[in-house]
PDB file of N, CA and C in Angstrom:
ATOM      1  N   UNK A   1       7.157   4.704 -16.264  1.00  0.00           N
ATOM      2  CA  UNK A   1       7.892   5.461 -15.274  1.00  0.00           C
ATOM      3  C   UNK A   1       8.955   6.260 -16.009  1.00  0.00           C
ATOM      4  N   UNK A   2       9.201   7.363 -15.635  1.00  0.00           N
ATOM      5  CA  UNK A   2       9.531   8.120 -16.422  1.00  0.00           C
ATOM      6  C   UNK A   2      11.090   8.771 -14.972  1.00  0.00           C
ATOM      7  N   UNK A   3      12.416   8.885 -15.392  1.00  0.00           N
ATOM      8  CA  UNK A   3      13.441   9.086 -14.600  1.00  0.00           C
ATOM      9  C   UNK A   3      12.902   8.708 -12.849  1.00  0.00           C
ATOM     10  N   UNK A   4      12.585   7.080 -12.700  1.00  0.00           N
ATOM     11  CA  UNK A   4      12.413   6.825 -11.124  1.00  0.00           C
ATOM     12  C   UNK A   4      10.759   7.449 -10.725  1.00  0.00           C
ATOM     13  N   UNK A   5       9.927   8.567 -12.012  1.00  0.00           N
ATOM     14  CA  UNK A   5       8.732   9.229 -11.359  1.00  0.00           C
ATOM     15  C   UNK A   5       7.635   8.508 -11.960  1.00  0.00           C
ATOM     16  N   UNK A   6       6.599   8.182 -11.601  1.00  0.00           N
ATOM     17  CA  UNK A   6       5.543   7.681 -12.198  1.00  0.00           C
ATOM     18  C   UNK A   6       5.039   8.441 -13.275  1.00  0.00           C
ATOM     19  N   UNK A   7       4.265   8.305 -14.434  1.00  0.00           N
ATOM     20  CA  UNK A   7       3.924   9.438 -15.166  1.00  0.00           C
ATOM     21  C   UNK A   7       2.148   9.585 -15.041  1.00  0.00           C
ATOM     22  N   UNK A   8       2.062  10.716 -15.362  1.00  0.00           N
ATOM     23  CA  UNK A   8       0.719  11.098 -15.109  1.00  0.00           C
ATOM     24  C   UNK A   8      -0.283  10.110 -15.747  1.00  0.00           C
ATOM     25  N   UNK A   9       0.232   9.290 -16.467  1.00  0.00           N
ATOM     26  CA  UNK A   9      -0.796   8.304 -17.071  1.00  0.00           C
ATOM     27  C   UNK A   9      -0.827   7.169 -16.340  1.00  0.00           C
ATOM     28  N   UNK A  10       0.292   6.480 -15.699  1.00  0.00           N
ATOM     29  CA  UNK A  10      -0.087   5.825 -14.928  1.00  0.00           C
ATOM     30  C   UNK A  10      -0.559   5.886 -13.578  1.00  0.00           C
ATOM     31  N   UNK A  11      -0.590   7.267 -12.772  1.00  0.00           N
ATOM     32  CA  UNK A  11      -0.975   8.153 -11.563  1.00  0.00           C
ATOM     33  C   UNK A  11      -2.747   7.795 -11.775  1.00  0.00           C
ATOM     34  N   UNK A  12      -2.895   8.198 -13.258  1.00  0.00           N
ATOM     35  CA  UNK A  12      -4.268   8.191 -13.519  1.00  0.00           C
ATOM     36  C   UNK A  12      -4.619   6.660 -13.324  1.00  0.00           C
ATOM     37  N   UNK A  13      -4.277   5.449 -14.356  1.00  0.00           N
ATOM     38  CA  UNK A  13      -4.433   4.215 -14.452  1.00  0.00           C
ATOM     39  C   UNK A  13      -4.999   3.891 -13.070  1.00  0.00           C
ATOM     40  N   UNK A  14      -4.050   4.331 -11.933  1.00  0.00           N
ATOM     41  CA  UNK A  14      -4.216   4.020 -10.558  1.00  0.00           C
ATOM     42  C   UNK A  14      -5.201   4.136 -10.058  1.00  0.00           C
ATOM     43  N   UNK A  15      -5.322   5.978 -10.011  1.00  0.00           N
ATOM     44  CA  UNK A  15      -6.835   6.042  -9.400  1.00  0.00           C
ATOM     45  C   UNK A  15      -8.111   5.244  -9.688  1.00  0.00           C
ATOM     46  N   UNK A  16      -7.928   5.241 -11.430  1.00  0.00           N
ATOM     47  CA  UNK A  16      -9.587   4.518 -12.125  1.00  0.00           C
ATOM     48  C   UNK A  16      -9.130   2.981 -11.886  1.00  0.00           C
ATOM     49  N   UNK A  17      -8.116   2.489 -11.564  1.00  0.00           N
ATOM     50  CA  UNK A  17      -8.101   0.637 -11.545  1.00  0.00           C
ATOM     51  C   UNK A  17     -10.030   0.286 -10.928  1.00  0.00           C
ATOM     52  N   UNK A  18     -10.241  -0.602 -11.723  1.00  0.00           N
ATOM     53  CA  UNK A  18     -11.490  -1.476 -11.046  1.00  0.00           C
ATOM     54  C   UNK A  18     -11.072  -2.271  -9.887  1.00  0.00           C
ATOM     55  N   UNK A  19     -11.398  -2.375  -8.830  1.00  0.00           N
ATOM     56  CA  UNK A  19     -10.947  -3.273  -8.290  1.00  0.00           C
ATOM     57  C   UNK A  19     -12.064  -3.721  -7.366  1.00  0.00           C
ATOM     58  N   UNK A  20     -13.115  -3.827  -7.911  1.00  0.00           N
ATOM     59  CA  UNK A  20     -14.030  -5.215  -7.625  1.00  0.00           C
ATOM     60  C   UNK A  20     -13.769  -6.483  -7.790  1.00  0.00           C
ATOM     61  N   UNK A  21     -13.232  -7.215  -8.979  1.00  0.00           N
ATOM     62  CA  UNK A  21     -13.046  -8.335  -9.268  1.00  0.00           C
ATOM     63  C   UNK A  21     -12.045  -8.541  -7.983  1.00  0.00           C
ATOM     64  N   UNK A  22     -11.954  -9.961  -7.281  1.00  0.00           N
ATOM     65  CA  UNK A  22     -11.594 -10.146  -5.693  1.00  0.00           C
ATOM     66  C   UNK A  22     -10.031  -9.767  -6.263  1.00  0.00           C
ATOM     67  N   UNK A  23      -9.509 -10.526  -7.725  1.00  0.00           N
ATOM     68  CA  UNK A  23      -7.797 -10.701  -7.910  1.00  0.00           C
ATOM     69  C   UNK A  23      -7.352  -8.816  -8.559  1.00  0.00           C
ATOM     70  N   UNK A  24      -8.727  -8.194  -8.736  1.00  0.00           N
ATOM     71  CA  UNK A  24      -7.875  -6.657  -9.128  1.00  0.00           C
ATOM     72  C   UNK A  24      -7.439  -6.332  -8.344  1.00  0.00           C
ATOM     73  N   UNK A  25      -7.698  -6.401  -6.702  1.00  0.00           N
ATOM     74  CA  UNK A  25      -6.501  -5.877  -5.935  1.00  0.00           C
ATOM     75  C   UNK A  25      -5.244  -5.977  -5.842  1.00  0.00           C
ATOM     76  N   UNK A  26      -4.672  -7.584  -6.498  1.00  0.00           N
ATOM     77  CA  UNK A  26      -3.537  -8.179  -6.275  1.00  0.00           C
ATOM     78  C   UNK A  26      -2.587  -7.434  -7.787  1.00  0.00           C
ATOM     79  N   UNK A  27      -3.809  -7.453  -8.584  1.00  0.00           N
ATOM     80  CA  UNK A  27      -3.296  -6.931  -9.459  1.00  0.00           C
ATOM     81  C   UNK A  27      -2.860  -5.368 -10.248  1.00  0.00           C
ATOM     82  N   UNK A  28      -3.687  -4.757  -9.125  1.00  0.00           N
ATOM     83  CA  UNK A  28      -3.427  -3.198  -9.288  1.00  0.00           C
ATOM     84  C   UNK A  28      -2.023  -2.996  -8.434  1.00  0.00           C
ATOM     85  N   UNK A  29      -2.058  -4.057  -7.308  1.00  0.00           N
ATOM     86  CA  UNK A  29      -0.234  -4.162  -6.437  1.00  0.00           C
ATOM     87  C   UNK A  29       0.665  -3.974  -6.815  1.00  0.00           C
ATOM     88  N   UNK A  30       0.509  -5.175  -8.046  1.00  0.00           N
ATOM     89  CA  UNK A  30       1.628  -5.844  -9.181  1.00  0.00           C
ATOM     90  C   UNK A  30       2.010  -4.868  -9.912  1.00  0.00           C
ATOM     91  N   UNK A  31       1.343  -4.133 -10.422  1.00  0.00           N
ATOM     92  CA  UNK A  31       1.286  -2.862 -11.370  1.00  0.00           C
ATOM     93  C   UNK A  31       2.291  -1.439 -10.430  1.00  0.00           C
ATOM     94  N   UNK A  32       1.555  -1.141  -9.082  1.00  0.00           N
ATOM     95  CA  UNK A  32       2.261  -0.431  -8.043  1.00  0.00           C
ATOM     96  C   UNK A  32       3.614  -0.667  -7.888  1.00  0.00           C
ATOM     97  N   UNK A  33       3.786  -2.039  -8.076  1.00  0.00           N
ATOM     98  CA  UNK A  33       4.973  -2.411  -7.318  1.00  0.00           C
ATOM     99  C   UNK A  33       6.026  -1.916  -8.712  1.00  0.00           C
ATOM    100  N   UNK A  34       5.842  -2.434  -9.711  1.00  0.00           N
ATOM    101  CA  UNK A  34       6.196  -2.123 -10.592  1.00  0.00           C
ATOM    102  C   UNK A  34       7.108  -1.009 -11.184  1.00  0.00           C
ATOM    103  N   UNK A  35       6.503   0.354 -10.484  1.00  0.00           N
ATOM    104  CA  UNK A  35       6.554   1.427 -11.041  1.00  0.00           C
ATOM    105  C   UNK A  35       6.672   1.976  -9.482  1.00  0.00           C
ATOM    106  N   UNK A  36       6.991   1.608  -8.498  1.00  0.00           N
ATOM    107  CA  UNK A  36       7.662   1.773  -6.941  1.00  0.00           C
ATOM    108  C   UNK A  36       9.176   1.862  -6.797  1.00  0.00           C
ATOM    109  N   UNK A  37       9.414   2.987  -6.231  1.00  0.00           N
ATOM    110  CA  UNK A  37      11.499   3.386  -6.164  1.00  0.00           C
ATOM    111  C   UNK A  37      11.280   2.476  -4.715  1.00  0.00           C
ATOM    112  N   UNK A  38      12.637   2.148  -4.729  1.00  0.00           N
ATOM    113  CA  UNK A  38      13.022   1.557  -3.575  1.00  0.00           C
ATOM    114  C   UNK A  38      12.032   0.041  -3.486  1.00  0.00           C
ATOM    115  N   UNK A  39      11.823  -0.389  -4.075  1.00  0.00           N
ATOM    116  CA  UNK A  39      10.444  -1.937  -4.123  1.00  0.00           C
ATOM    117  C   UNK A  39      11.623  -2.680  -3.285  1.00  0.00           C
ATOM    118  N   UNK A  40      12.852  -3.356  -3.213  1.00  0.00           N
ATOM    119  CA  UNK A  40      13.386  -3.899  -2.724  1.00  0.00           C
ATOM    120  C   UNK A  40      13.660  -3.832  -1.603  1.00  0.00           C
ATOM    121  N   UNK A  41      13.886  -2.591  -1.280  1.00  0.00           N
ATOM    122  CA  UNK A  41      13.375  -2.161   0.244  1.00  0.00           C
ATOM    123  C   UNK A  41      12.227  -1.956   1.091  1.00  0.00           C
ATOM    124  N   UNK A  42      11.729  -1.136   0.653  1.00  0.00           N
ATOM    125  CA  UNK A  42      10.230  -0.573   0.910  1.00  0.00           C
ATOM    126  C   UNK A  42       8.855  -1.395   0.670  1.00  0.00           C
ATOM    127  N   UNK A  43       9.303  -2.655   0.176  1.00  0.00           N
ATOM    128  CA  UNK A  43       8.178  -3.270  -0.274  1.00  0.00           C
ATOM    129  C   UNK A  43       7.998  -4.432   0.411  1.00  0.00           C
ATOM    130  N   UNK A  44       6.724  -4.834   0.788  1.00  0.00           N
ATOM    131  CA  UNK A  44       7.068  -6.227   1.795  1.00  0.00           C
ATOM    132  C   UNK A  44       5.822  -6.785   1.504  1.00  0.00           C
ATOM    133  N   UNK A  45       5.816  -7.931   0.846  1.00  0.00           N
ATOM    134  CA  UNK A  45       4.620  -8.663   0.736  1.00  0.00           C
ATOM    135  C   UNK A  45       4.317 -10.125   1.103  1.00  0.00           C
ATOM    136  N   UNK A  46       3.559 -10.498   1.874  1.00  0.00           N
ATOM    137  CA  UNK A  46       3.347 -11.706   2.421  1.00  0.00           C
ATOM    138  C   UNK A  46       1.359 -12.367   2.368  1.00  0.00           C
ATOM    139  N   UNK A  47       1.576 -13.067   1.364  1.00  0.00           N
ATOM    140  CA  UNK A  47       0.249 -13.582   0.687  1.00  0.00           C
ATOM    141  C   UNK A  47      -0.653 -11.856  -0.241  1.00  0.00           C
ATOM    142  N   UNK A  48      -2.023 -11.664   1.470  1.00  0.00           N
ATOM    143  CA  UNK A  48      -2.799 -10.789   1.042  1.00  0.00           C
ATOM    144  C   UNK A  48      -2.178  -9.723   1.827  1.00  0.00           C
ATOM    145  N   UNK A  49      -1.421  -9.666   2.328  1.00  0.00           N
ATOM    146  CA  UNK A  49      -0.469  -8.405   3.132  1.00  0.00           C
ATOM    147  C   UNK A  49       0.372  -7.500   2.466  1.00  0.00           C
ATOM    148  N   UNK A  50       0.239  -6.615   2.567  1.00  0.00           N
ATOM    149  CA  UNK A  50       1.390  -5.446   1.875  1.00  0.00           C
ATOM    150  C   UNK A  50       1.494  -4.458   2.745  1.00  0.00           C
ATOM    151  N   UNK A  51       2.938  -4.202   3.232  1.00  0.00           N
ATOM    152  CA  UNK A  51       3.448  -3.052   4.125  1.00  0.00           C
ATOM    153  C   UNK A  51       4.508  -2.442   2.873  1.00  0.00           C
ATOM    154  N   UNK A  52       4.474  -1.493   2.724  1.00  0.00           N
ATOM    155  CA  UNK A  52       4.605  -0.616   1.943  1.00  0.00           C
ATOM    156  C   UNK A  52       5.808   0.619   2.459  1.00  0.00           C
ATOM    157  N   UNK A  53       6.286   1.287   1.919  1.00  0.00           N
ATOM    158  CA  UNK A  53       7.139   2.420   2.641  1.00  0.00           C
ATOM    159  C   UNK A  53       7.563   2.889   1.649  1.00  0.00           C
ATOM    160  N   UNK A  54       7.529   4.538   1.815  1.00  0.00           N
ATOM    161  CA  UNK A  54       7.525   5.201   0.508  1.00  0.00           C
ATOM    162  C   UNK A  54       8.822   5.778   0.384  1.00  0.00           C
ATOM    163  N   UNK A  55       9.919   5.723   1.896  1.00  0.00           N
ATOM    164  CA  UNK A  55      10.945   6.279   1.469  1.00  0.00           C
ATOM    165  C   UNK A  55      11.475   7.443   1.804  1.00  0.00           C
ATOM    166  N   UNK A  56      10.203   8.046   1.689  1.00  0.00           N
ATOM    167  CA  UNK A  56      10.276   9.504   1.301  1.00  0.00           C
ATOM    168  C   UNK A  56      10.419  10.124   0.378  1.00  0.00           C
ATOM    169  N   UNK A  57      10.331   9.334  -1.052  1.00  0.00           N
ATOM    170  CA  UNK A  57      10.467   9.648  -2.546  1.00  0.00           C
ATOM    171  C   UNK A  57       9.085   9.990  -2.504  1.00  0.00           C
ATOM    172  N   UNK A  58       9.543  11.449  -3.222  1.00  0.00           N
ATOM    173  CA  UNK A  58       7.948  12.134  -3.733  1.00  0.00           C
ATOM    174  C   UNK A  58       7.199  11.305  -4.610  1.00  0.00           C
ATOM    175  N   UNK A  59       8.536  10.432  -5.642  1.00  0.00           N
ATOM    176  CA  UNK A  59       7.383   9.757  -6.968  1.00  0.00           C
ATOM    177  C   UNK A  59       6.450   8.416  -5.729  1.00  0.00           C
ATOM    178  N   UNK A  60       6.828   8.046  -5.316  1.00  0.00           N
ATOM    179  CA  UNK A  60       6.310   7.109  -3.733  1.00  0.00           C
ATOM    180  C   UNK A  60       4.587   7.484  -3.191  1.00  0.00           C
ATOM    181  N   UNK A  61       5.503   8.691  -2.710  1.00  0.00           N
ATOM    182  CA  UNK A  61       4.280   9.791  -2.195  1.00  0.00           C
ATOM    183  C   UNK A  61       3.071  10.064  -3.316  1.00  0.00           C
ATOM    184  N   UNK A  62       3.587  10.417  -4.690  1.00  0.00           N
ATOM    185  CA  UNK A  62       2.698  10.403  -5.953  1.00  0.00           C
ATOM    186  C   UNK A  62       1.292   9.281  -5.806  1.00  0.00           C
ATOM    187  N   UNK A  63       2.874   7.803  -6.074  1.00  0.00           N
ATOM    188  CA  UNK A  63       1.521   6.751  -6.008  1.00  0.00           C
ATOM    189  C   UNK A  63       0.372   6.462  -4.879  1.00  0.00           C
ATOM    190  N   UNK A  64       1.098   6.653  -3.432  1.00  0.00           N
ATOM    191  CA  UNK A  64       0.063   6.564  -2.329  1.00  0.00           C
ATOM    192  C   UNK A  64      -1.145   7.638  -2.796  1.00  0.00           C
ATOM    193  N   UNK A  65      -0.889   8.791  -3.138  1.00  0.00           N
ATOM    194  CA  UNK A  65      -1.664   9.881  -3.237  1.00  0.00           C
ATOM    195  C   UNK A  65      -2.810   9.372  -4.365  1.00  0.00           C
ATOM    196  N   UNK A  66      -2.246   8.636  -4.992  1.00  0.00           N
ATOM    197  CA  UNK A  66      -3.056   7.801  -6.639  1.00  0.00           C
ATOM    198  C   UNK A  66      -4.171   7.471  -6.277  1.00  0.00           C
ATOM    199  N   UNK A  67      -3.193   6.351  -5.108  1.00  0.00           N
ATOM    200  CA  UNK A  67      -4.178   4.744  -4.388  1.00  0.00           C
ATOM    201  C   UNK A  67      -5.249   5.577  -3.635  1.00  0.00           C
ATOM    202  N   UNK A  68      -5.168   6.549  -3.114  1.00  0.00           N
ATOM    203  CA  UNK A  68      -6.059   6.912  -2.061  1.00  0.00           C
ATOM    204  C   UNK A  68      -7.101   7.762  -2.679  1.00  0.00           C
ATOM    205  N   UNK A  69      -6.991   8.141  -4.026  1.00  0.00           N
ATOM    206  CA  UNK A  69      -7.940   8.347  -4.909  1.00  0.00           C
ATOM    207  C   UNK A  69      -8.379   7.523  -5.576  1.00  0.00           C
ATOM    208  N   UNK A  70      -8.606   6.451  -5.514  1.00  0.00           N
ATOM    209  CA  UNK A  70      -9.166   4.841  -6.226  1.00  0.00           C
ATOM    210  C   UNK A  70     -10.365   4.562  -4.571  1.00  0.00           C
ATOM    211  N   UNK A  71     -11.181   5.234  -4.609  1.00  0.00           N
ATOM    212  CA  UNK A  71     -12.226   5.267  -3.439  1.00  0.00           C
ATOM    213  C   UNK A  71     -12.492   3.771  -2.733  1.00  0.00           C
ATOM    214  N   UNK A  72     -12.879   3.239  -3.815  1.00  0.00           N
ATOM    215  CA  UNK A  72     -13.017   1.701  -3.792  1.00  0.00           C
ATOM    216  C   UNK A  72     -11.548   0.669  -3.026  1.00  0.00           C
ATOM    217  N   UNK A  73     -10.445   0.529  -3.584  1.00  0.00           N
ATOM    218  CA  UNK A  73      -9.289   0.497  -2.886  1.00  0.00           C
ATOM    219  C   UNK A  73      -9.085   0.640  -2.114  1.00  0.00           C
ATOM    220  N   UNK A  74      -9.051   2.133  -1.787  1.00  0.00           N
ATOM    221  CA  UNK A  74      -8.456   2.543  -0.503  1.00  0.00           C
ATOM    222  C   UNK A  74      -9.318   2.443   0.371  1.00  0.00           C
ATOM    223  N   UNK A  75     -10.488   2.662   0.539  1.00  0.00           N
ATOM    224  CA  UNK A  75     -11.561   2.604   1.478  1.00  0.00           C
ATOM    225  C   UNK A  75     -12.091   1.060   2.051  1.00  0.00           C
ATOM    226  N   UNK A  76     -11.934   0.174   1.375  1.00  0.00           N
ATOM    227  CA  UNK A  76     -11.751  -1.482   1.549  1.00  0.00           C
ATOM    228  C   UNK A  76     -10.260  -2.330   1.981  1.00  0.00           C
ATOM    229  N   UNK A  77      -9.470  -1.901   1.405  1.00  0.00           N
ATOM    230  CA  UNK A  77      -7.895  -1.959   1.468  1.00  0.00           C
ATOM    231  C   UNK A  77      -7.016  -1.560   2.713  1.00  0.00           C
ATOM    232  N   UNK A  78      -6.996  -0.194   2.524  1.00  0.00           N
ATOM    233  CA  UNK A  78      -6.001   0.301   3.332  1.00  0.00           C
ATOM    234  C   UNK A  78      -6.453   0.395   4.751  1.00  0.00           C
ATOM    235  N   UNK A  79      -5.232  -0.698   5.603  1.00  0.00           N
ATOM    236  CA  UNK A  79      -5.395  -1.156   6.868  1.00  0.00           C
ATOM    237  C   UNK A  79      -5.197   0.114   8.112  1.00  0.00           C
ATOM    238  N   UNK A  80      -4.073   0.417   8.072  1.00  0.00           N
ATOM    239  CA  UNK A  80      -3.199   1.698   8.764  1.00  0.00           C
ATOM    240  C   UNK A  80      -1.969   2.197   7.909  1.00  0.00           C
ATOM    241  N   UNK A  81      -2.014   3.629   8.073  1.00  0.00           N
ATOM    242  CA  UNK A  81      -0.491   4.320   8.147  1.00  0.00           C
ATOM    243  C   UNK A  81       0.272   4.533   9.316  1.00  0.00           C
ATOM    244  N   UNK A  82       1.252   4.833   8.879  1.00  0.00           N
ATOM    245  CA  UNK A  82       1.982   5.167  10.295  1.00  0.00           C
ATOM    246  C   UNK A  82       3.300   6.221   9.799  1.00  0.00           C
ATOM    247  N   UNK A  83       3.146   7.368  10.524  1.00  0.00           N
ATOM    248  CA  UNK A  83       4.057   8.249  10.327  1.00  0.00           C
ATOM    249  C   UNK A  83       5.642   8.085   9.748  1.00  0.00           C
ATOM    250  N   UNK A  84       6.105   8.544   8.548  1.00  0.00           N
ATOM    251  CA  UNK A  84       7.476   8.357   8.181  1.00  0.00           C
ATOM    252  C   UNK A  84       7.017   7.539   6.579  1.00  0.00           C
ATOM    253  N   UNK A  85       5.690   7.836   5.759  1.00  0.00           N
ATOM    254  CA  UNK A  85       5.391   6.492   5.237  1.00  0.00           C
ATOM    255  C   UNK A  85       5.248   5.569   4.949  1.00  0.00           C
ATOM    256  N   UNK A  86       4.790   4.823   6.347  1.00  0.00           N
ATOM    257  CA  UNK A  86       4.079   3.673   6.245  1.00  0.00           C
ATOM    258  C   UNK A  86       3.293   3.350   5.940  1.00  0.00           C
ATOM    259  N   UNK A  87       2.908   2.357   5.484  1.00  0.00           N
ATOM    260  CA  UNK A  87       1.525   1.632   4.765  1.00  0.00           C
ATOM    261  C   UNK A  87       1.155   0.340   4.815  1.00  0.00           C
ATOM    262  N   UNK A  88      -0.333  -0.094   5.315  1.00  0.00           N
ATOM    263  CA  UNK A  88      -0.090  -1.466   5.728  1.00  0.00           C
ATOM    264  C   UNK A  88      -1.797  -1.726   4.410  1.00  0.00           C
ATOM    265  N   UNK A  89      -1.575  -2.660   4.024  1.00  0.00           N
ATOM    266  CA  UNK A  89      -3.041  -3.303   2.822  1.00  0.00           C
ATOM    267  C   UNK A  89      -3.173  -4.515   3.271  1.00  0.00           C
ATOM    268  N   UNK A  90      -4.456  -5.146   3.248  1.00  0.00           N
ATOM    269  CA  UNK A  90      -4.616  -6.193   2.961  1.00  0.00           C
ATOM    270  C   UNK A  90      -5.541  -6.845   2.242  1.00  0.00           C
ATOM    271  N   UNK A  91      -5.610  -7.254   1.171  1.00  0.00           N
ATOM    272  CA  UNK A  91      -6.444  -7.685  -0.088  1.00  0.00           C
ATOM    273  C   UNK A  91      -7.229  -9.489   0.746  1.00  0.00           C
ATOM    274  N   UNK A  92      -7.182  -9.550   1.770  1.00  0.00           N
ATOM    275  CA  UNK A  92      -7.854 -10.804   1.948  1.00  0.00           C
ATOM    276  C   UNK A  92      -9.440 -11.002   1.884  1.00  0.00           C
ATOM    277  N   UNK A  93     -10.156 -11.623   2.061  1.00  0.00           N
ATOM    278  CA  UNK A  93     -11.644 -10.949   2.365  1.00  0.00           C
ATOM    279  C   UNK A  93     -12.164 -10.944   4.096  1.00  0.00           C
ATOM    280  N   UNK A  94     -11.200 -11.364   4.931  1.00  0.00           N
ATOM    281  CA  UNK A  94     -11.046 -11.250   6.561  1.00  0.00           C
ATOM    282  C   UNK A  94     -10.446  -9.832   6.942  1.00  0.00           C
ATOM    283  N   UNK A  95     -10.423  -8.800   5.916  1.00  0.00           N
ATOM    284  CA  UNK A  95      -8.998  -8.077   6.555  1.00  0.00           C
ATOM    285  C   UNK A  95      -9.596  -7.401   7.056  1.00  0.00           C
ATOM    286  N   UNK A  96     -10.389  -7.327   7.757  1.00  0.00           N
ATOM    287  CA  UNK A  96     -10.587  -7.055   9.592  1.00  0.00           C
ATOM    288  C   UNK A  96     -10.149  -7.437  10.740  1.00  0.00           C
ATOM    289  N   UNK A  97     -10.174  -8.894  10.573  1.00  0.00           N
ATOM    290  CA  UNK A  97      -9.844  -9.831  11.561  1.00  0.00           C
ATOM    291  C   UNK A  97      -8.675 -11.021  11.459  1.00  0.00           C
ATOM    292  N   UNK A  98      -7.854 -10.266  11.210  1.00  0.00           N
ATOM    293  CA  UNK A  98      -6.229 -10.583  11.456  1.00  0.00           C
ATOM    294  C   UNK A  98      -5.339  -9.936  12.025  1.00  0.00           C
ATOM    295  N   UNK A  99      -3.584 -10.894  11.478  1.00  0.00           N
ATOM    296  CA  UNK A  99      -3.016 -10.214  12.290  1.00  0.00           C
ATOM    297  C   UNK A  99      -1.921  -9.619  11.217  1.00  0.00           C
ATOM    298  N   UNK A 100      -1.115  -8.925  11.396  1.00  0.00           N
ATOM    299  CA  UNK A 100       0.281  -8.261  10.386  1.00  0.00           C
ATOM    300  C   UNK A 100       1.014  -9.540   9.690  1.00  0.00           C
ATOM    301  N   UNK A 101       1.502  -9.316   8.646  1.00  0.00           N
ATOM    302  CA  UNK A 101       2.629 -10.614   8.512  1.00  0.00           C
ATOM    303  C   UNK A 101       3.483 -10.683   9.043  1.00  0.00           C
ATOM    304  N   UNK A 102       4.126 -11.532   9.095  1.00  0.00           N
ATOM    305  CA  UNK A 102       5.740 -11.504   9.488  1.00  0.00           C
ATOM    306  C   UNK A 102       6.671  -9.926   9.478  1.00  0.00           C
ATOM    307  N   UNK A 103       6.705  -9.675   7.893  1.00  0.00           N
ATOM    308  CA  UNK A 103       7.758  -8.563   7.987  1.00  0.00           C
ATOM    309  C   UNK A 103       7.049  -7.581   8.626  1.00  0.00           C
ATOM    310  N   UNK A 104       5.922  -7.169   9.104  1.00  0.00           N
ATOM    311  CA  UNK A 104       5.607  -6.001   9.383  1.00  0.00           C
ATOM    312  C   UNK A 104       5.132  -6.397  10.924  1.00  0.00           C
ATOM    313  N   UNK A 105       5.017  -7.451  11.710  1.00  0.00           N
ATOM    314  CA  UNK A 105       5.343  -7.544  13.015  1.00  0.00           C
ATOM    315  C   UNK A 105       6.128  -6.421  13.703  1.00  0.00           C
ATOM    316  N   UNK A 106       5.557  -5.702  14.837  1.00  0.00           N
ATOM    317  CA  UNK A 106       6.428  -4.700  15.641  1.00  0.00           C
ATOM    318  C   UNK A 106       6.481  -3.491  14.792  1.00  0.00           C
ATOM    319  N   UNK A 107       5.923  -3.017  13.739  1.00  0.00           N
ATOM    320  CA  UNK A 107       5.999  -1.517  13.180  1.00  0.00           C
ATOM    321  C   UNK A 107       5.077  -0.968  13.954  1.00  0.00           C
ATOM    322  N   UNK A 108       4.257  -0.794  14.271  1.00  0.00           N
ATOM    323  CA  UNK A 108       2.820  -0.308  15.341  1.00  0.00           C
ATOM    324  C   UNK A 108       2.023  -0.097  13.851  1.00  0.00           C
ATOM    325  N   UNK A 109       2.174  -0.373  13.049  1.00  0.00           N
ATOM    326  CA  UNK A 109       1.006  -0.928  11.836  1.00  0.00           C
ATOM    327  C   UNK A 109      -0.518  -0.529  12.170  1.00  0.00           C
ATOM    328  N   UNK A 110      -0.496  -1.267  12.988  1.00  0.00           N
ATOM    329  CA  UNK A 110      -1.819  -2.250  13.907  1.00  0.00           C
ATOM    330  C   UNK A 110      -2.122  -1.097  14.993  1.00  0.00           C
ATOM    331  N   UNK A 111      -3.123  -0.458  15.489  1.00  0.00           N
ATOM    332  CA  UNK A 111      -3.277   0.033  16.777  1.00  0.00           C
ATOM    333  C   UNK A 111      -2.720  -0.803  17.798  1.00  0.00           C
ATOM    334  N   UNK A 112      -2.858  -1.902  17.772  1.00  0.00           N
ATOM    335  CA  UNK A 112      -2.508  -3.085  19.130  1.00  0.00           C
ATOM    336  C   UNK A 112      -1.404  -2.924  19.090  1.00  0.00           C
ATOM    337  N   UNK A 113      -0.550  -2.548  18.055  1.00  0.00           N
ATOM    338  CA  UNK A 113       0.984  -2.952  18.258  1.00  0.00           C
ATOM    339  C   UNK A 113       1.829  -1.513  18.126  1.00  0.00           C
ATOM    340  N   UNK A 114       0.879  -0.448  18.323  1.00  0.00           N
ATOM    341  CA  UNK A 114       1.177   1.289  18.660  1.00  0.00           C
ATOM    342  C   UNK A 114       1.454   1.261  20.374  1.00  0.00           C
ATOM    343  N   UNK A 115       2.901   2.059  20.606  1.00  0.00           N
ATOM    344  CA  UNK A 115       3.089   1.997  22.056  1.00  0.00           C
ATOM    345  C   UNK A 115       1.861   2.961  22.832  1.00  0.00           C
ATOM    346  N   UNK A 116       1.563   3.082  23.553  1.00  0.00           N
ATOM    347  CA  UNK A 116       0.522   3.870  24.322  1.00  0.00           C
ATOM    348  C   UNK A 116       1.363   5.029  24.270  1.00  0.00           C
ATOM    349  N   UNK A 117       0.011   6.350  24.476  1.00  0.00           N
ATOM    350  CA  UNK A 117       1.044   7.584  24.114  1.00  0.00           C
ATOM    351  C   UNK A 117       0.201   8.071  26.003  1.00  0.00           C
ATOM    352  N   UNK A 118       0.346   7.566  26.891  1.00  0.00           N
ATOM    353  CA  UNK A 118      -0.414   8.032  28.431  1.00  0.00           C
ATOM    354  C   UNK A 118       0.633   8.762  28.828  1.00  0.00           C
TER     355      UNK A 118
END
């Protein structure tokens, strides 16, 4: 990380992570989290759950933009967004059929937990 910004080598790292093996997801996180502004805030992890929030830091915005080029990841992974950068993951092998963790209870994460827009 280079002044708070990710650097183009690890932007790259991101996209190509393998993440077949069941623990590369946890571990491409670890790596994210890593090299994440605001992690103390913005970061919320509970087991296979990750709600995420970028802040609004472009280097933030960078890495989501990474993850969502890692096809595999993001296309297995990523649960919902939600406007303002939100981000909800879950690395379990159920993560269809659950529910939010704790910290991310009541964000509307979840369609179920989005107010109706009638």
């Amino acid at each position: 990380m280079s002044n708070d910004y990710p650097t183009e080598a690890e932007l790259e790292r991101i996209e190509k992570w393998d993440c077949i093996p069941e623990q590369a997801g946890h571990e491409l996180m670890a790596f994210v989290q890593g090299i994440w502004h605001f992690a103390d805030w913005g970061w919320h992890q509970e087991g296979d759950d990750y709600c995420i929030s970028t802040g609004g830091w472009s280097g933030n915005e960078s890495i989501i933009d990474a993850l969502s080029q890692n096809v595999i990841f993001w296309s297995l992974r990523m649960q919902s967004r939600r406007a303002g950068g939100h981000y909800f993951f879950c690395l379990c092998r159920d993560a269809f059929s659950h529910d939010l963790c704790d910290a991310c209870h009541g964000t509307g994460l979840l369609a179920a937990e989005s107010p109706s827009r009638d």
